[in-house]
Protein backbone atom coordinates (compact mmCIF):
# COMPACT_ATOMS: atom_id res chain seq x y z
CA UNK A 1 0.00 0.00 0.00
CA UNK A 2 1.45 3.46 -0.60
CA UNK A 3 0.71 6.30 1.63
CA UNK A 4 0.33 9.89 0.43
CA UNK A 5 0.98 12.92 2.91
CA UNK A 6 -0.19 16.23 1.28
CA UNK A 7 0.22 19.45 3.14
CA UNK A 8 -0.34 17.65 6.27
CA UNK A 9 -0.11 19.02 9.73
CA UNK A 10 -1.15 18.16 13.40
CA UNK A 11 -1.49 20.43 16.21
CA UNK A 12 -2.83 20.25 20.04
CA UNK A 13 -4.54 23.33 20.97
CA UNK A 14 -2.53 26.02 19.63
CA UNK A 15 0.64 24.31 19.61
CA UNK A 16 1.90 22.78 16.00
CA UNK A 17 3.50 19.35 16.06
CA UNK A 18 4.12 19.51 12.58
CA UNK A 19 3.25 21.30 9.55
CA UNK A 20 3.32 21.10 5.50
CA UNK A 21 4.15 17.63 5.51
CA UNK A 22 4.55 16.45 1.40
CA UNK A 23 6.09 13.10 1.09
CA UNK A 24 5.57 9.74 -0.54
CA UNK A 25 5.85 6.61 1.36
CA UNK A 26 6.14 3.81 -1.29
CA UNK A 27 5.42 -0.16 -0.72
CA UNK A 28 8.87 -1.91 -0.55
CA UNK A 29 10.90 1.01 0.23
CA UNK A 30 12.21 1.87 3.81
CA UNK A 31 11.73 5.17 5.69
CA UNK A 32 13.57 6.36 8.81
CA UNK A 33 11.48 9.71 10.77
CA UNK A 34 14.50 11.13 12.85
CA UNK A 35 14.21 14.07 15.85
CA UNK A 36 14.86 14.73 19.13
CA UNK A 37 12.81 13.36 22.19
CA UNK A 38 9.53 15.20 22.18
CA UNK A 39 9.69 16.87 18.66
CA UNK A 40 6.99 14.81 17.51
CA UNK A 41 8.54 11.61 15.81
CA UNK A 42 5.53 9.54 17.16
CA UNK A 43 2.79 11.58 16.62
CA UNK A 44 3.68 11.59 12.67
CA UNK A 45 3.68 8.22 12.36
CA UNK A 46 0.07 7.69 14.46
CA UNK A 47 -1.04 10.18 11.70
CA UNK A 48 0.64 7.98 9.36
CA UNK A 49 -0.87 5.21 10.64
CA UNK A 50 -4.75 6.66 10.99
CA UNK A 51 -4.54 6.36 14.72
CA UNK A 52 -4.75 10.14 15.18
CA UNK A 53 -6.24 12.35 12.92
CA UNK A 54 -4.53 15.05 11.53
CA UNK A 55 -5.13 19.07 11.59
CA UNK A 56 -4.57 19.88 7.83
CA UNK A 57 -4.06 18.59 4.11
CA UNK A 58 -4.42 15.01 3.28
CA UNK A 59 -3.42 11.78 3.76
CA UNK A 60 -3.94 8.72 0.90
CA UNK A 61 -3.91 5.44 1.10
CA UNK A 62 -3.88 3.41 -2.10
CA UNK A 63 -3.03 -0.34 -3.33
CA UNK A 64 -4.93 -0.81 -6.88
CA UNK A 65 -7.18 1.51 -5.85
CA UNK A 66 -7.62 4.34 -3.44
CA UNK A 67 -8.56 2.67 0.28
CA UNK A 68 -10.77 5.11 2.78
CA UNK A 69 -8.77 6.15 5.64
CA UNK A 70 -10.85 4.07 8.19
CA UNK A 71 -10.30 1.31 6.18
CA UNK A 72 -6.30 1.21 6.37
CA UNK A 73 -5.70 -0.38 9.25
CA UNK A 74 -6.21 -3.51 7.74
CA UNK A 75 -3.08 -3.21 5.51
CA UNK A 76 -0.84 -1.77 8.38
CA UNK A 77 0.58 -3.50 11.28
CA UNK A 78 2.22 -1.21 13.89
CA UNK A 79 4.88 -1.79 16.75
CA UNK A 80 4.84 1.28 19.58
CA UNK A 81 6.30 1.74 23.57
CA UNK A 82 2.83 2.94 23.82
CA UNK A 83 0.79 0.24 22.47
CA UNK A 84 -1.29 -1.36 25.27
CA UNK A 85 -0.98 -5.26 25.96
CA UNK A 86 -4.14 -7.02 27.59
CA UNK A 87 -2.39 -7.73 30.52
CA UNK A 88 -4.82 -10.45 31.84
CA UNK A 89 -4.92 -12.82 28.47
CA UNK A 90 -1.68 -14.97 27.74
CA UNK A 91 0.30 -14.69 25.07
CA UNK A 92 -1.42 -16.88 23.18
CA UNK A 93 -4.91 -15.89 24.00
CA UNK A 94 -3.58 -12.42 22.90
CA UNK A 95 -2.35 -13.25 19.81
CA UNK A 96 -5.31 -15.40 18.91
CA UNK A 97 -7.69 -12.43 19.48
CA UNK A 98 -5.66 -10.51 17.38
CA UNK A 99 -6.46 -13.15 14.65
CA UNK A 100 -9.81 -12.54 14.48
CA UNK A 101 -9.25 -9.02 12.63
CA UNK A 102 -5.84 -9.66 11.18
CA UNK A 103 -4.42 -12.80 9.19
CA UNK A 104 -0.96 -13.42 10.64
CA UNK A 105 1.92 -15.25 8.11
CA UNK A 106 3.06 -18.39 10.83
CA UNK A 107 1.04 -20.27 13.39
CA UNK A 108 0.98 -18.54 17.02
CA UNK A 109 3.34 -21.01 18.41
CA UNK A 110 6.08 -20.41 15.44
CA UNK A 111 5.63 -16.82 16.30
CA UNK A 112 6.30 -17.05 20.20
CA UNK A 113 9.29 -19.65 19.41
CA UNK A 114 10.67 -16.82 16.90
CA UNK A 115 10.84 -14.12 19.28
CA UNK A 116 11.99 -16.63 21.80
CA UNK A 117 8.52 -16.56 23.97
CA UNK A 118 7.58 -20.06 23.39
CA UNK A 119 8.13 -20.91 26.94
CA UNK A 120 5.94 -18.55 27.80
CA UNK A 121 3.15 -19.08 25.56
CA UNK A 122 0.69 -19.40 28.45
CA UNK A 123 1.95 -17.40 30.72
CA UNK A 124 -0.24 -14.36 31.68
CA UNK A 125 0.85 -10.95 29.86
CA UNK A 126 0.95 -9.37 33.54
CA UNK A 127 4.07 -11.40 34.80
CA UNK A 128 5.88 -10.49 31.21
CA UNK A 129 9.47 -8.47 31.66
CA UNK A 130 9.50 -5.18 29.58
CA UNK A 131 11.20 -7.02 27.32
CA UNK A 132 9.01 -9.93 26.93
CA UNK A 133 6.48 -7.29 26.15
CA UNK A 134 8.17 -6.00 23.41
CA UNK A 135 9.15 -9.09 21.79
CA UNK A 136 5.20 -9.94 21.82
CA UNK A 137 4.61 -6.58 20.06
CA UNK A 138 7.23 -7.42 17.37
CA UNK A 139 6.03 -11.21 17.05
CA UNK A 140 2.05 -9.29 16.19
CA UNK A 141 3.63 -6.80 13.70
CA UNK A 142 5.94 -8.46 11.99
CA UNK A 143 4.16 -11.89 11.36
CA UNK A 144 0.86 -9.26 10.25
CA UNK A 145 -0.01 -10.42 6.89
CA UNK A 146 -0.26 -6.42 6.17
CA UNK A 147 1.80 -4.77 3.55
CA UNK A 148 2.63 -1.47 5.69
CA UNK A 149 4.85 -1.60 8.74
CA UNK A 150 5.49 0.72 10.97
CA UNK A 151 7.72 0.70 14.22
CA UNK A 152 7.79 3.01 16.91
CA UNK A 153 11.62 2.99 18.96
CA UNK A 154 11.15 -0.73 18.29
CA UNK A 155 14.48 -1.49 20.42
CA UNK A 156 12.83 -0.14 23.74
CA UNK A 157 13.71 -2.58 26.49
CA UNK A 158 15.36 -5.04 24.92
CA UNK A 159 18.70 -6.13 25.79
CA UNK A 160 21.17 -7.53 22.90
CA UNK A 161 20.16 -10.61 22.21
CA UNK A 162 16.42 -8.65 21.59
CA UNK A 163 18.25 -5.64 19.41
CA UNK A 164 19.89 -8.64 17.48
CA UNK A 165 16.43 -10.87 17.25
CA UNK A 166 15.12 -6.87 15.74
CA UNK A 167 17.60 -6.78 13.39
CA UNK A 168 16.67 -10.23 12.35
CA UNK A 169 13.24 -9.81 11.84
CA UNK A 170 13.81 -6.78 9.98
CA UNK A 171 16.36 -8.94 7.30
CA UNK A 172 13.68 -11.90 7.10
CA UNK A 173 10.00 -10.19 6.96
CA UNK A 174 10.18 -6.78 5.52
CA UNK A 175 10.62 -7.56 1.74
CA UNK A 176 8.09 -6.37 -0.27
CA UNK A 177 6.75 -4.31 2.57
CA UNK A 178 6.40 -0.66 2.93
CA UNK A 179 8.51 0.61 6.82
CA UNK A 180 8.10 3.20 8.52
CA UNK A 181 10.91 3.77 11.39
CA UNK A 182 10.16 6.56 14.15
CA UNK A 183 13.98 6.81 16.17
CA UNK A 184 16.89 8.69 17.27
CA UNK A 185 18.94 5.75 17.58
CA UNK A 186 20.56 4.82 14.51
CA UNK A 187 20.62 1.04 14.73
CA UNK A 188 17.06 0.91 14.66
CA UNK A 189 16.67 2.51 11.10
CA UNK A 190 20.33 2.22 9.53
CA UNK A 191 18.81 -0.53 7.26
CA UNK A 192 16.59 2.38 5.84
CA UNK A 193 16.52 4.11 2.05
CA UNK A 194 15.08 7.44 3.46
CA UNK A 195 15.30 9.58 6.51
CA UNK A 196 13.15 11.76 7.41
CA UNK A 197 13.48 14.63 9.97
CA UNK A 198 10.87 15.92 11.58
CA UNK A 199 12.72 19.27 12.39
CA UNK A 200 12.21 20.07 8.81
CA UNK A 201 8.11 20.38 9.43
CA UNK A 202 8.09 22.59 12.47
């Protein structure tokens, strides 16, 4: 799916985020979004992503043919610190709930055992590490059968061996796909064709 910013901005009261956004995200190309903490990284790509609606211009989504914003989701898996876990399912009761509204590419128990969680398959999402958590968010976006993906800091809590299981996924599952990187770390979006600050729309 390619995604089409035109002239688009985002403010919170008075306060711009952004502003004058024009750029073309294209399916099987790689995009870094680059700033400082706070200047907004993560609120572009939830506009990117539908999750928050923007202020001004336009935002288009299109495969063969042009898809309505509140349809997009279905195309777009997304990876975020701030994404919410149900804390009182396991991770396999999770993941199978998140079947019902999006196809996934492996069974749920190849996905825990390739983020390393199949020991923990039903272990309730409450007595998860940080880390643990994160892995389960990269095993839902990254196994997505969606075309757009789009990762928020996706290295947050994870120690080496989860920055190297990252790195990884991002090698084996990406092709073809269109990804969307929101970071100041480098080795979270070095991999990436285009970067993207977000200083540059202030």
């Amino acid at each position: 799916m390619q995604i089409t910013l035109l002239n688009t901005g985002k403010r919170y009261n008075r306060e711009w985020i952004f502003r004058h956004v024009d750029q073309e995200f294209i399916p099987g190309r790689s995009y870094a979004i680059t700033g400082p903490n706070g200047s907004g990284k993560s609120t572009l790509l939830q506009v990117i992503a539908g999750a928050v609606l923007h202020s001004e211009g336009e935002i288009r989504y299109k495969k063969q043919e042009t898809i309505p914003g509140n349809y997009a989701y279905r195309n777009i898996s997304i990876a975020t610190p701030y994404l919410e876990l149900i804390e009182e399912m396991t991770a396999t009761e999770l993941l199978s709930f998140q079947a019902t509204f999006k196809t996934f590419i492996k069974p749920i128990p190849e996905m825990l055992a390739a983020v390393s969680l199949q020991n923990a398959a039903n272990k309730q999402i409450r007595y998860f590490s940080s880390g643990m958590k994160q892995r389960l968010k990269m095993a839902q976006a990254f196994f997505s059968n969606s075309t757009v993906l789009l990762l928020d800091e996706p290295t947050t809590n994870l120690d080496a061996d989860g920055i190297a299981l990252y790195r990884q996924l991002i090698s084996d599952h990406t092709k073809g796909k269109l990804v969307i990187v929101s970071s100041n770390d480098e080795q979270e979006y070095d991999f990436c064709e285009e970067v993207i600050s977000i200083n540059d729309y202030k």
